[in-house]
C-alpha atoms as a PDB file:
ATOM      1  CA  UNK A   1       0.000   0.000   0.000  1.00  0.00           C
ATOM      2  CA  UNK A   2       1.575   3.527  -1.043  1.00  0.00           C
ATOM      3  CA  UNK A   3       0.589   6.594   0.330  1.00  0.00           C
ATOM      4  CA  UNK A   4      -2.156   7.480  -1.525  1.00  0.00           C
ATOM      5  CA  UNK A   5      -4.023   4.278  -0.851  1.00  0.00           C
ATOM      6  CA  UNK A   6      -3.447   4.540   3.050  1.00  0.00           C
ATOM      7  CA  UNK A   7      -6.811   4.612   5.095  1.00  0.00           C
ATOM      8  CA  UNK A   8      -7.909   7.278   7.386  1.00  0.00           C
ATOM      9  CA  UNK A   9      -8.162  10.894   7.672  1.00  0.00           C
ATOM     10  CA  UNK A  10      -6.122  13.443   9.492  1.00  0.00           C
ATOM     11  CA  UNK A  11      -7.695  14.673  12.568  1.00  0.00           C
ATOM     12  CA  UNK A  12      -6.375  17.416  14.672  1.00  0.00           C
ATOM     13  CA  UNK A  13      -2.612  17.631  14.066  1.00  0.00           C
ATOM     14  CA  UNK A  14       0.314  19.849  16.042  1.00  0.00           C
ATOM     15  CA  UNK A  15       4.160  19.567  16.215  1.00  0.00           C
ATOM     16  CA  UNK A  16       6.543  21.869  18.636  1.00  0.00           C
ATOM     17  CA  UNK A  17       9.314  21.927  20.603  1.00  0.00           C
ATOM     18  CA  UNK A  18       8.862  20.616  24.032  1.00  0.00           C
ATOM     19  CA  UNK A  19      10.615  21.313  27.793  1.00  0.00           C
ATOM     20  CA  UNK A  20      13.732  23.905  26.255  1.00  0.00           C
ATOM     21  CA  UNK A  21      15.038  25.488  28.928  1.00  0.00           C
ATOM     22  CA  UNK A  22      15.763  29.090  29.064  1.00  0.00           C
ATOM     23  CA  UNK A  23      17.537  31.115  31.733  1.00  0.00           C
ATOM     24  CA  UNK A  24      18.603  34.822  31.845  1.00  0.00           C
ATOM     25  CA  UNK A  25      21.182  37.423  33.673  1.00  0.00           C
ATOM     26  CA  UNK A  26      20.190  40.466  33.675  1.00  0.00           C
ATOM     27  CA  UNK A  27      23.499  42.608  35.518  1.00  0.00           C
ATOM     28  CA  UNK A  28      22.357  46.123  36.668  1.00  0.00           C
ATOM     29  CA  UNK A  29      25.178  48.924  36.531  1.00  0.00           C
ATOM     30  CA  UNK A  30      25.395  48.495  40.418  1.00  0.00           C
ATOM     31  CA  UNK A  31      27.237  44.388  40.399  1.00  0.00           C
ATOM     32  CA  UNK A  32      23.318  43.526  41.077  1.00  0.00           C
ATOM     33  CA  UNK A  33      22.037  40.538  39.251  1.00  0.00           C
ATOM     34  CA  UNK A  34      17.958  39.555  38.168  1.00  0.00           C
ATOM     35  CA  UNK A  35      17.657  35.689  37.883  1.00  0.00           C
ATOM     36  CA  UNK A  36      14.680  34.491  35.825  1.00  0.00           C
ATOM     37  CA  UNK A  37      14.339  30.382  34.374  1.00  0.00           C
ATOM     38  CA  UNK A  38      11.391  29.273  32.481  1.00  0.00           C
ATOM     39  CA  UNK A  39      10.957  25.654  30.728  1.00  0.00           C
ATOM     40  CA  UNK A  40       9.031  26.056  27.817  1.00  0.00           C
ATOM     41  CA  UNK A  41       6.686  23.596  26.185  1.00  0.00           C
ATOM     42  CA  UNK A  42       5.357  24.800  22.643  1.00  0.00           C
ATOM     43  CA  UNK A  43       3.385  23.187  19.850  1.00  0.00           C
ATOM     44  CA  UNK A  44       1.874  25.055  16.981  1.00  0.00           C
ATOM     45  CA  UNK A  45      -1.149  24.534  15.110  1.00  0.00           C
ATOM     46  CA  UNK A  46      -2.223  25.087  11.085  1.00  0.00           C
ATOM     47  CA  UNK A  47      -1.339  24.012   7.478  1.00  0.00           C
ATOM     48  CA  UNK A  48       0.890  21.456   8.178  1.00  0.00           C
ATOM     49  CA  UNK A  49      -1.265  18.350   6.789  1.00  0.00           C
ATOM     50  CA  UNK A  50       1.098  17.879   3.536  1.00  0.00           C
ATOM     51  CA  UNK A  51       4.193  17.049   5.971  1.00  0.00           C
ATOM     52  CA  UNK A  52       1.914  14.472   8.096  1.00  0.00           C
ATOM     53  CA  UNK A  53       0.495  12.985   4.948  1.00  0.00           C
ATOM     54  CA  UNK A  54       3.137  13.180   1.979  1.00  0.00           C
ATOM     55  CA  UNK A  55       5.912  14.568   3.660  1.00  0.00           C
ATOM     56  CA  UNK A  56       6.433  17.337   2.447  1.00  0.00           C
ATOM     57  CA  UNK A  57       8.031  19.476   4.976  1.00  0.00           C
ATOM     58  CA  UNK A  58       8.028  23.133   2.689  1.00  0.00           C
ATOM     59  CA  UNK A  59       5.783  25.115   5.456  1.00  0.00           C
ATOM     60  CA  UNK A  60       7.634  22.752   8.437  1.00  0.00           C
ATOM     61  CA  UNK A  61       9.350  25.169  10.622  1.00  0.00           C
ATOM     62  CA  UNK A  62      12.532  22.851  12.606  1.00  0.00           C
ATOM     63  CA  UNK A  63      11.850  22.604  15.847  1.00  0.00           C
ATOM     64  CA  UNK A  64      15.187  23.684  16.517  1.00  0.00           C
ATOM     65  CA  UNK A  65      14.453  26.939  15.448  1.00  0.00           C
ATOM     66  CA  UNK A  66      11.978  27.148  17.666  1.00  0.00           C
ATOM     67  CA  UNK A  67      14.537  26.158  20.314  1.00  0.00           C
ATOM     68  CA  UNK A  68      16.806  28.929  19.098  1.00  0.00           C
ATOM     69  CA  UNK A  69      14.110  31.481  18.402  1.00  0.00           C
ATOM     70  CA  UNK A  70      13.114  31.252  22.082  1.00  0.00           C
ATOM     71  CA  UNK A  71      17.009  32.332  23.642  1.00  0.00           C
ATOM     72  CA  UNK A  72      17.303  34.822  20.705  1.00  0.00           C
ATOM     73  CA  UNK A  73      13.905  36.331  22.434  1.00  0.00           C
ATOM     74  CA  UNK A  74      15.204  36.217  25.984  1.00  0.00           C
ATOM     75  CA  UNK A  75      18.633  37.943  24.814  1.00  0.00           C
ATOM     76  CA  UNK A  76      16.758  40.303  23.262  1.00  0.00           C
ATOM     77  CA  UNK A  77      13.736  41.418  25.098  1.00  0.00           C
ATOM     78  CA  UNK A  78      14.683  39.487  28.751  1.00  0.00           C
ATOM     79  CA  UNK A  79      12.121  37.508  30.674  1.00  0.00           C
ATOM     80  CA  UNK A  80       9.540  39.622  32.837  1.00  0.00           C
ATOM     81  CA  UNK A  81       7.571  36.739  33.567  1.00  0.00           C
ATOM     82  CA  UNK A  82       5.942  33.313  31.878  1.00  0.00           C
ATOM     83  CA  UNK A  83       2.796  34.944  31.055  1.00  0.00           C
ATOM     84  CA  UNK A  84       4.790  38.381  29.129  1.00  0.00           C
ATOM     85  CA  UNK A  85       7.199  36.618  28.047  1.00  0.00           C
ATOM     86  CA  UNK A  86       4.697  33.732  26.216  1.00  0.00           C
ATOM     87  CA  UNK A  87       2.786  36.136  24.717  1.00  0.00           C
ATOM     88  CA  UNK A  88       5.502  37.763  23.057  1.00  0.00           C
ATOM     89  CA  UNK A  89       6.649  34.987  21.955  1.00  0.00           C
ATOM     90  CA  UNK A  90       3.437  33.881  19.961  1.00  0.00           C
ATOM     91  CA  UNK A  91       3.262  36.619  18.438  1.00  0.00           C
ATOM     92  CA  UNK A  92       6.845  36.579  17.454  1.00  0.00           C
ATOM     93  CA  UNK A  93       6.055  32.972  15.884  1.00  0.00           C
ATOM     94  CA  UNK A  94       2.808  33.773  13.905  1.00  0.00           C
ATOM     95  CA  UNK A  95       4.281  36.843  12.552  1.00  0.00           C
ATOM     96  CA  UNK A  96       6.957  35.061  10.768  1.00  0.00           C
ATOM     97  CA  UNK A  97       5.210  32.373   9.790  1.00  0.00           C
ATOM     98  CA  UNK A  98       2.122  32.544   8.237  1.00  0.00           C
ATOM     99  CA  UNK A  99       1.323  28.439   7.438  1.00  0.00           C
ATOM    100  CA  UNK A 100       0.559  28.713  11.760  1.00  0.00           C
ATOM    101  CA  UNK A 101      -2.453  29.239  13.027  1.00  0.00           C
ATOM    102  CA  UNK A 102      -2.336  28.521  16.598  1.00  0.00           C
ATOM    103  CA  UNK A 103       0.841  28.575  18.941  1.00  0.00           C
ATOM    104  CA  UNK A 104       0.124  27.459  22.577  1.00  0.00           C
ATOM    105  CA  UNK A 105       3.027  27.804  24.971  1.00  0.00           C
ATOM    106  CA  UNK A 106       3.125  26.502  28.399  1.00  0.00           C
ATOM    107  CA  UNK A 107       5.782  27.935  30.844  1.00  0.00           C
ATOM    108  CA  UNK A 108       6.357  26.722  34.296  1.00  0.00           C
ATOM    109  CA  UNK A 109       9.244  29.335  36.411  1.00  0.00           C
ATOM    110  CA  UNK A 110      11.850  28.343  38.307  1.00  0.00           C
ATOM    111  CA  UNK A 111      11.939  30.632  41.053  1.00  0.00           C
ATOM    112  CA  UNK A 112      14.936  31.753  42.467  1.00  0.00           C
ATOM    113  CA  UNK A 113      15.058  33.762  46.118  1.00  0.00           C
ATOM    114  CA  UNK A 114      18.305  36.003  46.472  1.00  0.00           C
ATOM    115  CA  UNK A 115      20.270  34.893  49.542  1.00  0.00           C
ATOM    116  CA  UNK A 116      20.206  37.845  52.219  1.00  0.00           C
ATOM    117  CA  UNK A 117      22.803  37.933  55.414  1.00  0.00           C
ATOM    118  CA  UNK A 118      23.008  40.798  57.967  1.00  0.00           C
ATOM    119  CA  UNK A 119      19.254  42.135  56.210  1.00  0.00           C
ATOM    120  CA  UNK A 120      20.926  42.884  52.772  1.00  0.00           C
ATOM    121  CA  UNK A 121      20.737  40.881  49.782  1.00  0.00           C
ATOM    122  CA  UNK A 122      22.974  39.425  48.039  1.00  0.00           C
ATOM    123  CA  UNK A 123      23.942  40.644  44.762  1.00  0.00           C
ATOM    124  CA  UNK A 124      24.324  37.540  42.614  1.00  0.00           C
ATOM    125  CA  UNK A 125      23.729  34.521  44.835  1.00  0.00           C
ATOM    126  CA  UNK A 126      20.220  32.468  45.236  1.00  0.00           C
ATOM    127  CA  UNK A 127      18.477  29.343  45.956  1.00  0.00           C
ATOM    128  CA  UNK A 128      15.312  27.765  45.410  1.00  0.00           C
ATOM    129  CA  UNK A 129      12.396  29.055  48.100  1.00  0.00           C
ATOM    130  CA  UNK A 130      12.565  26.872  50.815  1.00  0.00           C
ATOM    131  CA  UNK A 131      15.330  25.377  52.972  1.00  0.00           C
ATOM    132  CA  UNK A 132      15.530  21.685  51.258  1.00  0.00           C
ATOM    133  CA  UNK A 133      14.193  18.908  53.199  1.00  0.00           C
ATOM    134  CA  UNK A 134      16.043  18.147  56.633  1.00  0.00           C
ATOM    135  CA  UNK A 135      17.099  14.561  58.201  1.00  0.00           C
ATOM    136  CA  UNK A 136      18.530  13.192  61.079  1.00  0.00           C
ATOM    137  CA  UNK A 137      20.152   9.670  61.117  1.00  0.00           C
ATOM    138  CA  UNK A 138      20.250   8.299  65.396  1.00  0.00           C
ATOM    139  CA  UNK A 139      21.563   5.114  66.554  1.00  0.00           C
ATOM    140  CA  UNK A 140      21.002   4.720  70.192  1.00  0.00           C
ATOM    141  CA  UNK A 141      23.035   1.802  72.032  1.00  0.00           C
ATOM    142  CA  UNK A 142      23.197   0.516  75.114  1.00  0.00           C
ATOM    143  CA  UNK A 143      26.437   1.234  76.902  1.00  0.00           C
ATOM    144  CA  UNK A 144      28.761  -0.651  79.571  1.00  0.00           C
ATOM    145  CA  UNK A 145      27.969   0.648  82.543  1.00  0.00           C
ATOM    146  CA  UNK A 146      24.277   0.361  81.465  1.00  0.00           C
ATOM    147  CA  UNK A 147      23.595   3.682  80.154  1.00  0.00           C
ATOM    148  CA  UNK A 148      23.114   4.692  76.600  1.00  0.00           C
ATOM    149  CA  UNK A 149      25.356   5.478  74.073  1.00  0.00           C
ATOM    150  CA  UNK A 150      23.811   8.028  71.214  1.00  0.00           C
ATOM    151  CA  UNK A 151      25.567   8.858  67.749  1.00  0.00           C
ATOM    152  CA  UNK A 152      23.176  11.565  66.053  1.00  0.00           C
ATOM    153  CA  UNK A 153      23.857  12.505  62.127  1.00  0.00           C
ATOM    154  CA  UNK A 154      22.090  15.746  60.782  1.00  0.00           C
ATOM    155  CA  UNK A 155      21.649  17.163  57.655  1.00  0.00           C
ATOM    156  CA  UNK A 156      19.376  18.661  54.566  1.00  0.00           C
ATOM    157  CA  UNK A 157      18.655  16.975  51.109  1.00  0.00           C
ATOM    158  CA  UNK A 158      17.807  19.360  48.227  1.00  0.00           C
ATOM    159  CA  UNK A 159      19.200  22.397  49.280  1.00  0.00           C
ATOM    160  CA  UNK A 160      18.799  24.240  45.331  1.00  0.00           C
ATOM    161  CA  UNK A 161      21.695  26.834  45.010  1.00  0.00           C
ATOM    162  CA  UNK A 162      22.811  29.315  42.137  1.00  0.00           C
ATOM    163  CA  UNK A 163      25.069  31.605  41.925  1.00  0.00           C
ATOM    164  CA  UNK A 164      25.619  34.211  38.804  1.00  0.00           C
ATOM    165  CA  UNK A 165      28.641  35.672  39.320  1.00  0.00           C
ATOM    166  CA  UNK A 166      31.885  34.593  41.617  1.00  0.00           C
ATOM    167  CA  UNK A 167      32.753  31.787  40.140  1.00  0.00           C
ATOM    168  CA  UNK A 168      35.233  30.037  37.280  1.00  0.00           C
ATOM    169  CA  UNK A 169      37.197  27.373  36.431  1.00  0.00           C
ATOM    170  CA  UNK A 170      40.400  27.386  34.964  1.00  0.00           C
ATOM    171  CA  UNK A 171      44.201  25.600  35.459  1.00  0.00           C
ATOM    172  CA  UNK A 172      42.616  21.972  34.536  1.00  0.00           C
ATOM    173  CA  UNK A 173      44.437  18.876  33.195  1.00  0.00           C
ATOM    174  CA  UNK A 174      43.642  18.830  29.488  1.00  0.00           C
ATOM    175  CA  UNK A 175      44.529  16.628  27.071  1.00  0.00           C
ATOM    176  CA  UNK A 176      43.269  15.579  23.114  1.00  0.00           C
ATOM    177  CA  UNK A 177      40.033  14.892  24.121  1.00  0.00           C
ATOM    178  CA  UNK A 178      39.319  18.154  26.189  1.00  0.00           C
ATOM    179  CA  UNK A 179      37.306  20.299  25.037  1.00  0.00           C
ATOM    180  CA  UNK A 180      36.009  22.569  28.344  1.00  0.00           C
ATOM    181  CA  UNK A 181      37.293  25.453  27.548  1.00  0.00           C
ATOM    182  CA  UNK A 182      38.637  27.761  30.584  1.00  0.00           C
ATOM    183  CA  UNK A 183      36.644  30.484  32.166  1.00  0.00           C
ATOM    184  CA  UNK A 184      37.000  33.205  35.235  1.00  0.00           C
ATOM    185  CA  UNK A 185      32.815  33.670  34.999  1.00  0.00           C
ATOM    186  CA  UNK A 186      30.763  31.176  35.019  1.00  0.00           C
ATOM    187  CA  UNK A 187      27.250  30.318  36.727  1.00  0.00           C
ATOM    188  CA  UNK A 188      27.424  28.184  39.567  1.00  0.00           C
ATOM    189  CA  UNK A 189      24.212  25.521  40.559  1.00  0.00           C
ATOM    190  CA  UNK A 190      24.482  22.526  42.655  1.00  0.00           C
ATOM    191  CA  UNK A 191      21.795  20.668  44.950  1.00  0.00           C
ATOM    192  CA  UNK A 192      23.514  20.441  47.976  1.00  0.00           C
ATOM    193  CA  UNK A 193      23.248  17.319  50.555  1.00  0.00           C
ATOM    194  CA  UNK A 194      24.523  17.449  53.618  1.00  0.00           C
ATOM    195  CA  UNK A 195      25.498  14.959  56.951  1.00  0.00           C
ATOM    196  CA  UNK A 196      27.297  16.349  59.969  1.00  0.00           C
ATOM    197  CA  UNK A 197      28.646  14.173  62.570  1.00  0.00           C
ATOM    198  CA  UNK A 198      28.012  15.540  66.161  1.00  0.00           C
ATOM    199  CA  UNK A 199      30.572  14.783  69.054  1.00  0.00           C
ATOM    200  CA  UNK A 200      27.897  15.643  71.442  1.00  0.00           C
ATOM    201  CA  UNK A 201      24.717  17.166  71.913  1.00  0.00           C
ATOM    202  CA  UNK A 202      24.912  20.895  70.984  1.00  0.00           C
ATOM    203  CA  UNK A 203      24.208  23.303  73.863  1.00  0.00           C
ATOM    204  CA  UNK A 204      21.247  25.421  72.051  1.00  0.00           C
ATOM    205  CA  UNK A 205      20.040  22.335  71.131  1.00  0.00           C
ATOM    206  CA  UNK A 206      20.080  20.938  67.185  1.00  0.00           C
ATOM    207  CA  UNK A 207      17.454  22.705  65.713  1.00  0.00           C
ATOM    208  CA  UNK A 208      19.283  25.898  66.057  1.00  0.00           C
ATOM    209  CA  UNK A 209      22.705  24.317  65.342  1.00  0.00           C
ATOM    210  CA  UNK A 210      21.075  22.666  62.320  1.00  0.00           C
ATOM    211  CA  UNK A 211      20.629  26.151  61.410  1.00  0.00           C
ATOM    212  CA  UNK A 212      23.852  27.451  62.173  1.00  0.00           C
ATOM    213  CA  UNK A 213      25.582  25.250  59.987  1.00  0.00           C
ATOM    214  CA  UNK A 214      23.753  25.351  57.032  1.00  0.00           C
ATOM    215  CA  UNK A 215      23.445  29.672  57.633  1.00  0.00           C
ATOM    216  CA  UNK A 216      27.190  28.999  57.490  1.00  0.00           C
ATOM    217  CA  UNK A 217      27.466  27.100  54.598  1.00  0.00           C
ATOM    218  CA  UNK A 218      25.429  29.280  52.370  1.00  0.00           C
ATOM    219  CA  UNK A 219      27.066  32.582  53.814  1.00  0.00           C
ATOM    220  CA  UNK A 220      30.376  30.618  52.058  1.00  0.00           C
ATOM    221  CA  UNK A 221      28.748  29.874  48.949  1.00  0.00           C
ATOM    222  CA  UNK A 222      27.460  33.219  48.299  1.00  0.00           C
ATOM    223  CA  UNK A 223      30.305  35.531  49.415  1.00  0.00           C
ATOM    224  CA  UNK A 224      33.850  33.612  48.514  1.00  0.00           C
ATOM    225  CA  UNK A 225      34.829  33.505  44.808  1.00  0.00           C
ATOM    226  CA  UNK A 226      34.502  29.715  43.579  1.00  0.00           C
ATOM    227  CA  UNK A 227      37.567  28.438  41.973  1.00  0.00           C
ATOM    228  CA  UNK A 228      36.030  25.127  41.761  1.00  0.00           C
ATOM    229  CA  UNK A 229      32.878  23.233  43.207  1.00  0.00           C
ATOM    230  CA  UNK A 230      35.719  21.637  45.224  1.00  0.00           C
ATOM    231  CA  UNK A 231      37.322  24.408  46.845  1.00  0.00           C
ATOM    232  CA  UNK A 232      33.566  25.627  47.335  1.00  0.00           C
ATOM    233  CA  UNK A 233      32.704  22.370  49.172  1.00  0.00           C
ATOM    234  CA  UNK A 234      35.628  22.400  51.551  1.00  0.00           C
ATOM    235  CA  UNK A 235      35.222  25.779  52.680  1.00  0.00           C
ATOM    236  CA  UNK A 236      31.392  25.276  53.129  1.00  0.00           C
ATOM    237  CA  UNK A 237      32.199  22.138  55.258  1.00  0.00           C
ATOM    238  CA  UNK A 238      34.913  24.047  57.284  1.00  0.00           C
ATOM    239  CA  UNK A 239      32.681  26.939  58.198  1.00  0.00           C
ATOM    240  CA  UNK A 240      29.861  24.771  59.060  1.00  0.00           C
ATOM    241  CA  UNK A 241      32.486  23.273  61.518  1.00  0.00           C
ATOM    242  CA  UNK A 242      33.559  26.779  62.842  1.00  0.00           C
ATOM    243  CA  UNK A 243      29.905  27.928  63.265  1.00  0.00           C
ATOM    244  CA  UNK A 244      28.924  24.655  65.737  1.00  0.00           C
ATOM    245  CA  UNK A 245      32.153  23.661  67.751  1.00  0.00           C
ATOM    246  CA  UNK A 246      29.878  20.313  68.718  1.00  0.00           C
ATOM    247  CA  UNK A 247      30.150  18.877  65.032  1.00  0.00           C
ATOM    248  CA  UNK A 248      32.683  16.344  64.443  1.00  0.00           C
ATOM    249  CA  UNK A 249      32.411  16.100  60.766  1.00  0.00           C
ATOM    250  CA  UNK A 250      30.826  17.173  57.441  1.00  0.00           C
ATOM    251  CA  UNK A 251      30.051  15.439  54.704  1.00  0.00           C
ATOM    252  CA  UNK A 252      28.823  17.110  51.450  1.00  0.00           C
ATOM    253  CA  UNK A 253      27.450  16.148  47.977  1.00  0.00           C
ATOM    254  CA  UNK A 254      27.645  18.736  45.387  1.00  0.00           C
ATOM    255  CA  UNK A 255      26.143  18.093  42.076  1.00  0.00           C
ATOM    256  CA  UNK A 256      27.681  20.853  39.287  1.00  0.00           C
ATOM    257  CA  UNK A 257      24.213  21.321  37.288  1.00  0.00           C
ATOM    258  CA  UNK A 258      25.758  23.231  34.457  1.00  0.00           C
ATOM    259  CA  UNK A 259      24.617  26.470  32.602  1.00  0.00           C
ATOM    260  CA  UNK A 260      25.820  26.382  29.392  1.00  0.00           C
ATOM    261  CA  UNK A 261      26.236  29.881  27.703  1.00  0.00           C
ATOM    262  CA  UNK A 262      23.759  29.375  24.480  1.00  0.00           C
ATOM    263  CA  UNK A 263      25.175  30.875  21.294  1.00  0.00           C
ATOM    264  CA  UNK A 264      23.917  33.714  19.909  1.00  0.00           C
ATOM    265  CA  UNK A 265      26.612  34.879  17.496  1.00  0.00           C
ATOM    266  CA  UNK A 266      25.207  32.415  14.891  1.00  0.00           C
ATOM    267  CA  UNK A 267      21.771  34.864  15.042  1.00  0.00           C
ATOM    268  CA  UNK A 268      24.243  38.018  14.995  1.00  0.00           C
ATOM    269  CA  UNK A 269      24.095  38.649  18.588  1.00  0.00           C
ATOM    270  CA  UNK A 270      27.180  38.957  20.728  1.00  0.00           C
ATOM    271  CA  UNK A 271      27.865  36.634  23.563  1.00  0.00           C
ATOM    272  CA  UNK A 272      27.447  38.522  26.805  1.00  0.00           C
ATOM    273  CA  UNK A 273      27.025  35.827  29.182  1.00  0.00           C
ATOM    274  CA  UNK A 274      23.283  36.485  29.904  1.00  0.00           C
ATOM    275  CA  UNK A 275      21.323  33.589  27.799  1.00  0.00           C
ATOM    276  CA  UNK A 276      21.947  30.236  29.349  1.00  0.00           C
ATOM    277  CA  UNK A 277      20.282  26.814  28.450  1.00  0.00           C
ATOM    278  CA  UNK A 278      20.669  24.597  32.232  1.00  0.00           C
ATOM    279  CA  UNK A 279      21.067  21.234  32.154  1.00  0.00           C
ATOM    280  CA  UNK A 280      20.210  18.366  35.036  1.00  0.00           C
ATOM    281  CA  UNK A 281      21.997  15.519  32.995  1.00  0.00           C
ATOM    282  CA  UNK A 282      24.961  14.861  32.432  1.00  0.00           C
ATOM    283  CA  UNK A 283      26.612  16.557  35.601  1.00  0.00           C
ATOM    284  CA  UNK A 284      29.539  16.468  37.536  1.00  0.00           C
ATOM    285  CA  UNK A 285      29.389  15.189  40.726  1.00  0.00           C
ATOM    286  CA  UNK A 286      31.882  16.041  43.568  1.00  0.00           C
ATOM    287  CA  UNK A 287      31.904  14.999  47.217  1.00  0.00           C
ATOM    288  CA  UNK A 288      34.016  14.932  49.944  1.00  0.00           C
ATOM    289  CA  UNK A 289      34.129  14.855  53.922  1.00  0.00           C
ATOM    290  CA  UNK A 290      35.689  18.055  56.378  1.00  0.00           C
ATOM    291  CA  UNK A 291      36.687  16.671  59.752  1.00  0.00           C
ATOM    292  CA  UNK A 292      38.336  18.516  62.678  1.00  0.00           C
ATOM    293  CA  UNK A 293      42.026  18.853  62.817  1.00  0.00           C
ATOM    294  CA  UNK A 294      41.427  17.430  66.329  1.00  0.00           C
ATOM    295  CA  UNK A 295      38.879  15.469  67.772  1.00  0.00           C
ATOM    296  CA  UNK A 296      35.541  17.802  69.317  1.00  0.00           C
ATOM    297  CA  UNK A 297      35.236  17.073  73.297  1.00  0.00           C
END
């Protein structure tokens, strides 16, 4: 059976671009950066019946354009908000194309809350709303003289962090199949977990030392220049230490959720390091442990 003898009729019929991920920096005069993320889901609607039933693919607009077309927007005209910044564009789309009928967009934000210490906020550090999830790990045993003996483990799970400024990575090992190239500014995202170890129960009790440390950690992450997601973790882990004398060790996961810099010379725009596309998978994935020189008593 060729095409022309198939059975059936076309019914409704759509094609887009689905889940592209779009992020922009917007750096005010003053070192301040604006943060906004959407993920975009679009599919478009009109004469498109030739490609579905003879392939023809004349009035087929890539979806990869539509990828592109959506940075090329946000590097020119920023991201206000989902609603705004859908709208536009729509409009954008049916204006240059006139074989679509009907665009529908849907766009879901990733917010992003500016970190704030001493009342003031930080220029170009954030994380997600919220303060991850928390956890404890306890083992109770019974001791020798008949007492018990109780190890308590702390920590937080999903702790979402960004930073859009402060941070590179440069000096690697390279060899023929490197291809990173070397940079002094760079966005910085991780998920943090964390575990600390306590030597003994902490004298405000572990609520507020829970707080303490992680208050700590974030103060780090925000304010010291990142010369790696290494470096980063070990001075997080340290200060946590410094800020609750009672913990005996941290131990940190730090996923490096990258931000790649989309290029926008190939649409004659210059590359200011303002349009990102983020990406969950692949990622790098660095962990390590901070213990006290000497033991906590």
């Amino acid at each position: 059976m060729n095409k022309e003898q198939r059975a059936g009729n076309l019914g409704r019929s759509r094609y887009g671009k689905s889940r592209v991920r779009v992020a922009k920096v917007s750096r005010g005069a003053d070192g301040t950066h604006t943060l906004r993320e959407l993920s975009v889901d679009m599919l478009v609607e009109g004469d498109f019946a030739a490609s579905f039933l003879a392939g023809d693919n004349a009035l087929v607009l890539p979806t990869d354009t539509m990828k592109n077309t959506l940075y090329v927007l946000a590097a020119r005209h920023g991201i206000e908000g989902p609603e705004g910044f859908g709208v536009m564009a729509g409009k954008f789309f049916l204006e240059r194309n006139p074989a679509m009928q009907r665009v529908e967009l849907t766009l879901r934000e990733t917010r992003w809350e500016r970190l704030a210490f001493a009342g003031k906020g930080h220029p170009h550090a954030f994380r997600a709303p919220g303060l991850g999830q928390p956890t404890a790990r306890v083992a109770v045993a019974r001791g020798a003289g008949g007492g018990a003996q109780v190890e308590v483990e702390s920590g937080v799970d999903d702790v979402c962090l960004l930073k859009t400024g402060g941070s590179g990575f440069a000096g690697f090992r390279r060899d023929d199949l490197t291809t990173l190239p070397e940079t002094e500014d760079r966005l910085l995202s991780t998920m943090l977990r964390g575990r600390w170890l306590y030597a003994r129960e902490p004298a405000g009790g572990y609520e507020a030392a829970n707080a303490a440390a992680l208050a700590a950690m974030l103060e780090v992450f925000a304010k010291e220049y990142s010369v790696s997601v290494q470096a980063t973790l070990f001075a997080m882990g340290g200060a946590a230490l410094e800020a609750v004398p009672e913990i005996a060790r941290v131990t940190l996961g730090m996923p490096n959720r990258h931000y790649l810099p989309f290029d926008l010379t190939r649409f004659g725009l210059p590359n200011t390091n303002e349009v990102f596309c983020p990406i969950d998978e692949p990622h790098g994935q660095i962990e390590a442990s901070v213990e006290r020189a000497e033991p906590a008593g």
